[in-house]
PDB file of N, CA and C in Angstrom:
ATOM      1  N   UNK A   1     179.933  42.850 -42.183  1.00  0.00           N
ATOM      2  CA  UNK A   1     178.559  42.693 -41.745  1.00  0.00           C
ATOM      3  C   UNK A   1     178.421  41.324 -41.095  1.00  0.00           C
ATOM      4  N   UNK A   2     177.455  41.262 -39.976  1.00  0.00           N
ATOM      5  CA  UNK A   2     177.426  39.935 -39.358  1.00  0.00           C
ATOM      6  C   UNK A   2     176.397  39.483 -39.762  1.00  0.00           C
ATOM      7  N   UNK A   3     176.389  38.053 -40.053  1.00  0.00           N
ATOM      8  CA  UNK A   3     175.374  37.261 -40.339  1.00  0.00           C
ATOM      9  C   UNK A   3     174.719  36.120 -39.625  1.00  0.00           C
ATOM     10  N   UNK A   4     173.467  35.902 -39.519  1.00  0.00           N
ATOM     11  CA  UNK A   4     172.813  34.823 -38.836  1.00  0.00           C
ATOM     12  C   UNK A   4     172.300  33.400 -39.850  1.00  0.00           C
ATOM     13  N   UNK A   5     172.069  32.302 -39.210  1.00  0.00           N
ATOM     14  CA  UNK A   5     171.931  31.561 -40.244  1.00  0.00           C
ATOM     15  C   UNK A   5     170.623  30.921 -39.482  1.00  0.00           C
ATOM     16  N   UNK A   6     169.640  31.418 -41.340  1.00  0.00           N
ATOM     17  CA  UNK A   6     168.504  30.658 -40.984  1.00  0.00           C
ATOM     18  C   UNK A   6     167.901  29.446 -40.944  1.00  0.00           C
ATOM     19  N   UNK A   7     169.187  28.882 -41.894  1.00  0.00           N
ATOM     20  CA  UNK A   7     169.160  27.216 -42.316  1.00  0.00           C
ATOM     21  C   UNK A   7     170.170  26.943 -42.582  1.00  0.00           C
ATOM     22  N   UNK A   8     170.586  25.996 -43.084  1.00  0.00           N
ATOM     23  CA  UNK A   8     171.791  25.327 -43.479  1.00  0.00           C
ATOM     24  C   UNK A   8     172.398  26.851 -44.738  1.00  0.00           C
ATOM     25  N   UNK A   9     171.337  27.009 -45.657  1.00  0.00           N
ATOM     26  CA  UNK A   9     171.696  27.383 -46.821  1.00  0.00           C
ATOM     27  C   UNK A   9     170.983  28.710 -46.637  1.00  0.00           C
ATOM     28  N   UNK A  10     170.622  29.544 -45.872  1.00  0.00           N
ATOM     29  CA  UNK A  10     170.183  31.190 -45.669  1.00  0.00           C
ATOM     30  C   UNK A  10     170.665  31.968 -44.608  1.00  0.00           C
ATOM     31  N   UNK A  11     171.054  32.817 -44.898  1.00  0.00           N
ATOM     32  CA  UNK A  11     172.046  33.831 -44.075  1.00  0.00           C
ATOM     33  C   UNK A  11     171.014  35.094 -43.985  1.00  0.00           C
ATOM     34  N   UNK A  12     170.713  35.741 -43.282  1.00  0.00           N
ATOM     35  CA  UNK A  12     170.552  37.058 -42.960  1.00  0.00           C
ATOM     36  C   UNK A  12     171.073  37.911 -42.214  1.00  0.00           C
ATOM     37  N   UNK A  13     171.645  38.665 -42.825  1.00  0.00           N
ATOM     38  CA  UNK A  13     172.266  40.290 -41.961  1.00  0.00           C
ATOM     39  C   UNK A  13     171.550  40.891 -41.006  1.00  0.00           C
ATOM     40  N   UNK A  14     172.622  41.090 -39.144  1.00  0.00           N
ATOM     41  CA  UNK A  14     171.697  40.987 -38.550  1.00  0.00           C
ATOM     42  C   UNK A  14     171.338  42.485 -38.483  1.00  0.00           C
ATOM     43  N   UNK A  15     171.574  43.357 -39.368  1.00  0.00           N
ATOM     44  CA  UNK A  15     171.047  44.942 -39.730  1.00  0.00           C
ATOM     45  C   UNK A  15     170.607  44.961 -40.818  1.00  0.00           C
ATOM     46  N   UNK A  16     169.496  45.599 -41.485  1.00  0.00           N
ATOM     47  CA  UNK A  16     168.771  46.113 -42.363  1.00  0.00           C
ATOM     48  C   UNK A  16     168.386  47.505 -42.747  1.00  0.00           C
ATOM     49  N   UNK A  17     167.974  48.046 -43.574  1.00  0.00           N
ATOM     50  CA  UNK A  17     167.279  49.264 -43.912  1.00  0.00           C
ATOM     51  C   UNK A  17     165.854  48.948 -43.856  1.00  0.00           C
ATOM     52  N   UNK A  18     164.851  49.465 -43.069  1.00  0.00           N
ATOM     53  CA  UNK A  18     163.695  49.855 -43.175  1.00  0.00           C
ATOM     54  C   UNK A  18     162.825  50.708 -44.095  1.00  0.00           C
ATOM     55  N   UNK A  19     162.283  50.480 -44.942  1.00  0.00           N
ATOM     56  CA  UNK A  19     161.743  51.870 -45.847  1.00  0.00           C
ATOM     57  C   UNK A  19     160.284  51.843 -46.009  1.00  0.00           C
ATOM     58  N   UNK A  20     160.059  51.360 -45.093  1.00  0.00           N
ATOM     59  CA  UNK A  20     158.181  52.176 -45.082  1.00  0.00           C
ATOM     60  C   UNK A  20     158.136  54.021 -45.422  1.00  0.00           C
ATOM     61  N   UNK A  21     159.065  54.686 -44.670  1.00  0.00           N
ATOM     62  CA  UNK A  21     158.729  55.844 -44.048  1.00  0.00           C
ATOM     63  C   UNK A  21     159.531  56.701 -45.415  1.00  0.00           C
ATOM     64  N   UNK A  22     160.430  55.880 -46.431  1.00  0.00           N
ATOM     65  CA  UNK A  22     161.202  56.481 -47.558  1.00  0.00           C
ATOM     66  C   UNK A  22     160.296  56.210 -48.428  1.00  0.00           C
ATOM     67  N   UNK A  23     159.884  57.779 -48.924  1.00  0.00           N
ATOM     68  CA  UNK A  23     158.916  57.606 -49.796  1.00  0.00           C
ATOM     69  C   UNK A  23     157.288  58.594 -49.238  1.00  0.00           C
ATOM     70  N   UNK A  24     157.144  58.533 -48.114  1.00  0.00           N
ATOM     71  CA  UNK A  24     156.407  59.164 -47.270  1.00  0.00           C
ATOM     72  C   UNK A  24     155.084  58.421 -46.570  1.00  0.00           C
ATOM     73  N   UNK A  25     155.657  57.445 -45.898  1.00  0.00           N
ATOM     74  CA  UNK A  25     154.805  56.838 -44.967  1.00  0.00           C
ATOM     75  C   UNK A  25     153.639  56.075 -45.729  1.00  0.00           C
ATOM     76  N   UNK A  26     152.528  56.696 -44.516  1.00  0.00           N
ATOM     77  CA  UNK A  26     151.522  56.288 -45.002  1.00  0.00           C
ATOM     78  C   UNK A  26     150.566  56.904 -46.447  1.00  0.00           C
ATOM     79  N   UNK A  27     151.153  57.667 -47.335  1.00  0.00           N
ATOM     80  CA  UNK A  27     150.885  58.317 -48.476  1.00  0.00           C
ATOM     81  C   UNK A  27     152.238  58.795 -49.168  1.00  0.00           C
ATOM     82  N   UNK A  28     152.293  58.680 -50.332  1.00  0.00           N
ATOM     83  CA  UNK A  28     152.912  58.977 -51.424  1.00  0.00           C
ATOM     84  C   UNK A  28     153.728  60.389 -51.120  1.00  0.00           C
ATOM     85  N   UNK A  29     154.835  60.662 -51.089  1.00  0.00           N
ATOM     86  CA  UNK A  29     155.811  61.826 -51.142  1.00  0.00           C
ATOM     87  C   UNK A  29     157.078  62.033 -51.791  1.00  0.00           C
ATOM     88  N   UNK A  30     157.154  62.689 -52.504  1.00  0.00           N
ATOM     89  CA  UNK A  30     157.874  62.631 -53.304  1.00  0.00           C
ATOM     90  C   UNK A  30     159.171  64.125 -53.041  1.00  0.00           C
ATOM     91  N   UNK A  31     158.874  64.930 -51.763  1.00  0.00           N
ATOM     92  CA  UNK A  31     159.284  66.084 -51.054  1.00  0.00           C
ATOM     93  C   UNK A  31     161.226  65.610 -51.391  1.00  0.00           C
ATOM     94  N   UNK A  32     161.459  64.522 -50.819  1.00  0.00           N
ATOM     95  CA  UNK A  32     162.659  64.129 -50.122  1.00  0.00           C
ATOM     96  C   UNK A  32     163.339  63.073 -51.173  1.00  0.00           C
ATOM     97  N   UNK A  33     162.918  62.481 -52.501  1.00  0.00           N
ATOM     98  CA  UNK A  33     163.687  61.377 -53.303  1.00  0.00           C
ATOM     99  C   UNK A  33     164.721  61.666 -53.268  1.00  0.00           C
ATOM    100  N   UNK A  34     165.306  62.824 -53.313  1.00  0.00           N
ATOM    101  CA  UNK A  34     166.878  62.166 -53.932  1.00  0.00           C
ATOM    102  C   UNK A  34     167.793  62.343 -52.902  1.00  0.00           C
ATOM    103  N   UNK A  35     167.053  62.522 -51.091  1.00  0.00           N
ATOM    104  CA  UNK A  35     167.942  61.898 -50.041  1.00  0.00           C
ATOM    105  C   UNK A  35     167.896  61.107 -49.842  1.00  0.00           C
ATOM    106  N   UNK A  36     166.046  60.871 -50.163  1.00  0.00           N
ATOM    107  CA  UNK A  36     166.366  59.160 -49.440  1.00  0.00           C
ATOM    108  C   UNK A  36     167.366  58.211 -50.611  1.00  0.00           C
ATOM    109  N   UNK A  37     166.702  58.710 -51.472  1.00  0.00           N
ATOM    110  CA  UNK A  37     168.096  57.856 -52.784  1.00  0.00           C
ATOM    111  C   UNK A  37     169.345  57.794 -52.711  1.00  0.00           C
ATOM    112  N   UNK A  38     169.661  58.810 -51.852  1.00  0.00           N
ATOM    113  CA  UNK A  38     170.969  59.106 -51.398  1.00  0.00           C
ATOM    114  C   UNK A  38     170.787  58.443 -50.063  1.00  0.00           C
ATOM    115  N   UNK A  39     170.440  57.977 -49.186  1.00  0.00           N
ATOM    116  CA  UNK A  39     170.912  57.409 -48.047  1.00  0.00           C
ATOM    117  C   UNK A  39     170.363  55.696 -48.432  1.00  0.00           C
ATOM    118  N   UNK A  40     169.987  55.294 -49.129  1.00  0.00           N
ATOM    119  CA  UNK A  40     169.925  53.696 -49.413  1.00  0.00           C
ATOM    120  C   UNK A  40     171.245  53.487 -49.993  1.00  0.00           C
ATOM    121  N   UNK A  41     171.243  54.344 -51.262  1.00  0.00           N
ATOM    122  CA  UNK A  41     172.780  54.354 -51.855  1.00  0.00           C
ATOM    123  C   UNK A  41     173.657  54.116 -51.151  1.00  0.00           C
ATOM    124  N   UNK A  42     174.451  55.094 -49.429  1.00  0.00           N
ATOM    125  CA  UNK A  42     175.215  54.888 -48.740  1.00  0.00           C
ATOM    126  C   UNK A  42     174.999  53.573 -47.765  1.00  0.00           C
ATOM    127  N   UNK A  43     173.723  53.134 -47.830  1.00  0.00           N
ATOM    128  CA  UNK A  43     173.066  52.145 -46.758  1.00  0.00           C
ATOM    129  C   UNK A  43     174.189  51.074 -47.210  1.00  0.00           C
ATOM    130  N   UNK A  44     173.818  51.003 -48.685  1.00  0.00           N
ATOM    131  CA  UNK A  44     174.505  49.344 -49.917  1.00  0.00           C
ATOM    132  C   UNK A  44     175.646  49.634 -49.483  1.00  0.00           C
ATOM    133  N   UNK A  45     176.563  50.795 -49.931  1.00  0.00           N
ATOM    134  CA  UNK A  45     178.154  51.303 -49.871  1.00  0.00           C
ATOM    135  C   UNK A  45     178.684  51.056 -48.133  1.00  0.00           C
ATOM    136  N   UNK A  46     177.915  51.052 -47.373  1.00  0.00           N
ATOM    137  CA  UNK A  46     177.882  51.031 -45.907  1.00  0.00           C
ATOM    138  C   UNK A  46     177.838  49.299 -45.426  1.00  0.00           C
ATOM    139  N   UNK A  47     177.383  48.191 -46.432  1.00  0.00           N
ATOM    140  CA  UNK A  47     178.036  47.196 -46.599  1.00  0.00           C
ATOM    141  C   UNK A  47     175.917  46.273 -45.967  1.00  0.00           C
ATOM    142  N   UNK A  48     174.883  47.401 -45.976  1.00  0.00           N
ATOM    143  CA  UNK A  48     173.413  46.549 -46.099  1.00  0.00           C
ATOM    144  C   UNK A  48     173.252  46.190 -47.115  1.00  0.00           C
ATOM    145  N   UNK A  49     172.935  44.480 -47.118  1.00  0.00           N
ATOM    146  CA  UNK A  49     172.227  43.373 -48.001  1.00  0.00           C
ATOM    147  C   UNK A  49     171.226  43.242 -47.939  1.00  0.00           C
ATOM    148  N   UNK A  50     170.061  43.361 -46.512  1.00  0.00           N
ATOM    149  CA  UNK A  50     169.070  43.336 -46.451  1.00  0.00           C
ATOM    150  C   UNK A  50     168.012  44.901 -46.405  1.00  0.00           C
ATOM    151  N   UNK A  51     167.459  45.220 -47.309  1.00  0.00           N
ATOM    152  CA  UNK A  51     166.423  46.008 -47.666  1.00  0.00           C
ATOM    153  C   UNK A  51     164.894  46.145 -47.477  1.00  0.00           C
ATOM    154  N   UNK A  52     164.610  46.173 -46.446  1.00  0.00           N
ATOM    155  CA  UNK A  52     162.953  45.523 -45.852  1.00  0.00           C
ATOM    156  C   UNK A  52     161.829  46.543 -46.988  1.00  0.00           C
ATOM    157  N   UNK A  53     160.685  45.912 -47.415  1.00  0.00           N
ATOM    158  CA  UNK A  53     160.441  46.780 -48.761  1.00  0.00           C
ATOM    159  C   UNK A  53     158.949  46.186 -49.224  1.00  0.00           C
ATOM    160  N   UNK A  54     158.179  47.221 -49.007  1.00  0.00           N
ATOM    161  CA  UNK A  54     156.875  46.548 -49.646  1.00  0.00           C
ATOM    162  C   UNK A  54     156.009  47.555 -50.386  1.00  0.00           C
ATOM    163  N   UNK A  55     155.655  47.271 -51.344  1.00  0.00           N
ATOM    164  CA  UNK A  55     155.101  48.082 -52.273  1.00  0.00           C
ATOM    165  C   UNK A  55     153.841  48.858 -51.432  1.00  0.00           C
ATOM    166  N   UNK A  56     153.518  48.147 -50.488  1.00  0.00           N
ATOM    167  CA  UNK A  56     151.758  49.125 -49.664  1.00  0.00           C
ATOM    168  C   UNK A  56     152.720  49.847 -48.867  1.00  0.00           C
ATOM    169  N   UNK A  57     153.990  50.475 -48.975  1.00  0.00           N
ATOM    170  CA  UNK A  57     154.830  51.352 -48.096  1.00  0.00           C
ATOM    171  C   UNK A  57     154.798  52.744 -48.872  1.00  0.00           C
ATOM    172  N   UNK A  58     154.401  53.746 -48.463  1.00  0.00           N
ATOM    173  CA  UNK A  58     154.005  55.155 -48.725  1.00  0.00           C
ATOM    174  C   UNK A  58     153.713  55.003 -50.345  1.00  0.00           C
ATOM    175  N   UNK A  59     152.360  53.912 -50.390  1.00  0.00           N
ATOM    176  CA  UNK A  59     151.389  53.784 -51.230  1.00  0.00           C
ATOM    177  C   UNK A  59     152.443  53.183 -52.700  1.00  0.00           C
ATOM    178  N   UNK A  60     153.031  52.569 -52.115  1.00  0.00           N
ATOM    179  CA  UNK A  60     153.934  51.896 -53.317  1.00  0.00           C
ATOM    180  C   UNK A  60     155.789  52.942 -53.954  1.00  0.00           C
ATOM    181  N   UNK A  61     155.244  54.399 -53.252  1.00  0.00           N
ATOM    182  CA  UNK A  61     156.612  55.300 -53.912  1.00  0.00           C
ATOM    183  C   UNK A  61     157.773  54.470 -53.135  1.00  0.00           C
ATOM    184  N   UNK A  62     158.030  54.175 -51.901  1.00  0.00           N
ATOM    185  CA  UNK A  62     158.898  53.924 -51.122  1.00  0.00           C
ATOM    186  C   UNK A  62     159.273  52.515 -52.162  1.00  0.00           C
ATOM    187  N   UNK A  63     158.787  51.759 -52.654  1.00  0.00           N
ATOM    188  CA  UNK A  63     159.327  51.154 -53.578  1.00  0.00           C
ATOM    189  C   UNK A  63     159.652  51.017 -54.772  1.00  0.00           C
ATOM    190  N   UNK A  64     159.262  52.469 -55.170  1.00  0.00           N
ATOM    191  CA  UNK A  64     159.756  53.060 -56.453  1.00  0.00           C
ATOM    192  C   UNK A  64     161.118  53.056 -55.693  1.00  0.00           C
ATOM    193  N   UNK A  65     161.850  54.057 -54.958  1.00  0.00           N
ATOM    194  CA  UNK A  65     162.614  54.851 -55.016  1.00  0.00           C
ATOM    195  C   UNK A  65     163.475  53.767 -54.853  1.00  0.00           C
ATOM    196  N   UNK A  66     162.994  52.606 -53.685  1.00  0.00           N
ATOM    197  CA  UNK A  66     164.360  51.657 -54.066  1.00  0.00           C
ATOM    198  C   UNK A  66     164.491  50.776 -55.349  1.00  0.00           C
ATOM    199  N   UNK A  67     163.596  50.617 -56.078  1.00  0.00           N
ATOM    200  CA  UNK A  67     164.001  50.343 -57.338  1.00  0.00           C
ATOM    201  C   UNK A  67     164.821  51.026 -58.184  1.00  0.00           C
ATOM    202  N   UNK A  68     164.241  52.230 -58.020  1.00  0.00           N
ATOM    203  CA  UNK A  68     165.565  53.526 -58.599  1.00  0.00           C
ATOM    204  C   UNK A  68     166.941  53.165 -58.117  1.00  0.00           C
ATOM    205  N   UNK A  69     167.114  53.089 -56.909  1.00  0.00           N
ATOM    206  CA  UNK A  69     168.406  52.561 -56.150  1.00  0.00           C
ATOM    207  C   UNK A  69     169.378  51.793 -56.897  1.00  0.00           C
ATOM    208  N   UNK A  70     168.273  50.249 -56.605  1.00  0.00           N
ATOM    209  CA  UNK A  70     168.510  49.242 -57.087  1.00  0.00           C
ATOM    210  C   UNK A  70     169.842  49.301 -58.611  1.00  0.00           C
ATOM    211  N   UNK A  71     168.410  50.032 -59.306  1.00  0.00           N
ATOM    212  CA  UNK A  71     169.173  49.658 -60.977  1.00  0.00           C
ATOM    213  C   UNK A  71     170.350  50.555 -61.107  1.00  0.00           C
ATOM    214  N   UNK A  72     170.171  52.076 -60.283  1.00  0.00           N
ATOM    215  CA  UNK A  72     171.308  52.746 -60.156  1.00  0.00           C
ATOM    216  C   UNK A  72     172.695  51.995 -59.817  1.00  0.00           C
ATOM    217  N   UNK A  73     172.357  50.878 -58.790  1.00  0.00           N
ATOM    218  CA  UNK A  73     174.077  50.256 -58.348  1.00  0.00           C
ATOM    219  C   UNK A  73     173.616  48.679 -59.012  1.00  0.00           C
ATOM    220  N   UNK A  74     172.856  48.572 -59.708  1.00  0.00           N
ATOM    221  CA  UNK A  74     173.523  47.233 -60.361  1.00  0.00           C
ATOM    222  C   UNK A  74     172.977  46.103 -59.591  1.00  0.00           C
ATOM    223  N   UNK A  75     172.287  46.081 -58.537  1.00  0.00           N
ATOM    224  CA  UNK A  75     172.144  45.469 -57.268  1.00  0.00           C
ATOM    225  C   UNK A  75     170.866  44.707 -57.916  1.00  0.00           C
ATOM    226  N   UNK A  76     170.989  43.550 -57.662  1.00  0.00           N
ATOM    227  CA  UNK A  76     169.655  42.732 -58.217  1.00  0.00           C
ATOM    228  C   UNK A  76     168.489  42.454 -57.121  1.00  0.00           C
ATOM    229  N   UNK A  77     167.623  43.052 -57.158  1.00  0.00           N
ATOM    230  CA  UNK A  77     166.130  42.814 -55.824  1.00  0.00           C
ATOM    231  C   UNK A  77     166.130  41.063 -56.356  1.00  0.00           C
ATOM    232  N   UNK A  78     166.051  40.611 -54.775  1.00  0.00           N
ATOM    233  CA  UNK A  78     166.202  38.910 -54.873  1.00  0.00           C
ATOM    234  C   UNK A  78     165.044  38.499 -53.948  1.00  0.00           C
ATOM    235  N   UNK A  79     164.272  39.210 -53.121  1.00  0.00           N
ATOM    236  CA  UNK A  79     163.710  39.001 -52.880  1.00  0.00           C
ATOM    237  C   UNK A  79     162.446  40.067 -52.764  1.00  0.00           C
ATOM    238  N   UNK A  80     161.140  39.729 -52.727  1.00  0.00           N
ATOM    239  CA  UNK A  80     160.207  41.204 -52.368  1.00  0.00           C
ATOM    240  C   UNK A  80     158.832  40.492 -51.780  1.00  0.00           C
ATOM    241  N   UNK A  81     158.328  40.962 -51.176  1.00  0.00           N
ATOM    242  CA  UNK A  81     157.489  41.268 -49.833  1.00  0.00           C
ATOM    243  C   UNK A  81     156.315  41.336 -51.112  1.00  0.00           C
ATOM    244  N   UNK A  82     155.427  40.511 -50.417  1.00  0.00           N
ATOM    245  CA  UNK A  82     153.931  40.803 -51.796  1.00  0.00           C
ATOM    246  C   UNK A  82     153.053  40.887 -50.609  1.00  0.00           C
ATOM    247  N   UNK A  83     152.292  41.809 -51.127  1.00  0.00           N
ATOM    248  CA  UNK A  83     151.298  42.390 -49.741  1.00  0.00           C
ATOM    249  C   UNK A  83     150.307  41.023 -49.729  1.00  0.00           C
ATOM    250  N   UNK A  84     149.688  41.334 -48.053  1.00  0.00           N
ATOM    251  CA  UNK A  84     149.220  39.977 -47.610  1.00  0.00           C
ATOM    252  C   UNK A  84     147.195  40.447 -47.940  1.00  0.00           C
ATOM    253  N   UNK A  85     146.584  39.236 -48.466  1.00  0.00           N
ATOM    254  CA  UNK A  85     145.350  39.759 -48.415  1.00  0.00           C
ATOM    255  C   UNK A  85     144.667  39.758 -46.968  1.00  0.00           C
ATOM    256  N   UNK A  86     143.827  41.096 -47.035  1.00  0.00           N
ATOM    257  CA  UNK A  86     143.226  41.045 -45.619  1.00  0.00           C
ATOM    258  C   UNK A  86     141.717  41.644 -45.855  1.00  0.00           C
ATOM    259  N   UNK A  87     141.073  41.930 -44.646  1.00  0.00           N
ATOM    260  CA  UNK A  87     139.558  42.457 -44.923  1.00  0.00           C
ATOM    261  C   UNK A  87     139.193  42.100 -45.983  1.00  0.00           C
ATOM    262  N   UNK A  88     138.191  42.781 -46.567  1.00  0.00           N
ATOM    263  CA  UNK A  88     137.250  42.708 -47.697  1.00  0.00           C
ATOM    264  C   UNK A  88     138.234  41.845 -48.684  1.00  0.00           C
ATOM    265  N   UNK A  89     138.856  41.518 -49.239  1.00  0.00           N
ATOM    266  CA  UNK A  89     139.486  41.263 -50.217  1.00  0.00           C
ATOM    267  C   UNK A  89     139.805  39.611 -49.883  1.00  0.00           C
ATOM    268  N   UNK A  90     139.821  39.637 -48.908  1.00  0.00           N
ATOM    269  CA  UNK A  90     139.939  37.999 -48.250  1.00  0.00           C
ATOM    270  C   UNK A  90     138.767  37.642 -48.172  1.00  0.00           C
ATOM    271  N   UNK A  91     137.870  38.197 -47.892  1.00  0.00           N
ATOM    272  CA  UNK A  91     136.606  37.730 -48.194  1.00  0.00           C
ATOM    273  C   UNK A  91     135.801  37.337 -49.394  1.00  0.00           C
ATOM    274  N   UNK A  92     136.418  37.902 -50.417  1.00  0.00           N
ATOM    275  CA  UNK A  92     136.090  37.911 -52.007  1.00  0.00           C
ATOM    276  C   UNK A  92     136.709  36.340 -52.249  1.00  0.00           C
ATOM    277  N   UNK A  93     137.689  35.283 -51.715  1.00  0.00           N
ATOM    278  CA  UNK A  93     138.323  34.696 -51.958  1.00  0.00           C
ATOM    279  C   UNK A  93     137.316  33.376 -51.247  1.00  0.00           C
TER     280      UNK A  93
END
């Protein structure tokens, strides 16, 4: 895998897995888990470090399933995406 360097001391892979859409988009689906479980699985084995991943991704399942992943291969989540406040909720602040 090739890597870019973001600093002295951060590397990022310049390929990733995307998973908004694992899991079922913009709402919760649960039709397809144990391909997409099966194609993150081969994603890791296929030699991806970087996992793009946010819990407001098909209403939080898409980050179930890579957590499922995750603990399945041992793989420690090192980093995670915390949703950003916006509209109404930024306003409460």
């Amino acid at each position: 895998m090739e890597f870019k360097n973001l600093s002295n001391t951060i590397k990022i892979p310049v390929i990733g897995l995307g998973t908004w859409t694992i899991g079922g988009g913009d709402e919760a689906d649960t039709t397809y888990d144990k391909e997409n479980i099966s194609a993150i699985k081969t994603a890791i084995k296929l030699g991806i470090t970087h996992i793009d991943n946010a819990e407001a991704y098909a209403q939080g399942h898409s980050h179930g399933n890579v957590k499922v992943t995750l603990r399945k291969t041992r793989i420690k989540n090192l980093c995670q995406k915390l949703p950003s406040i916006s509209g109404e909720e930024s306003k409460k602040r």
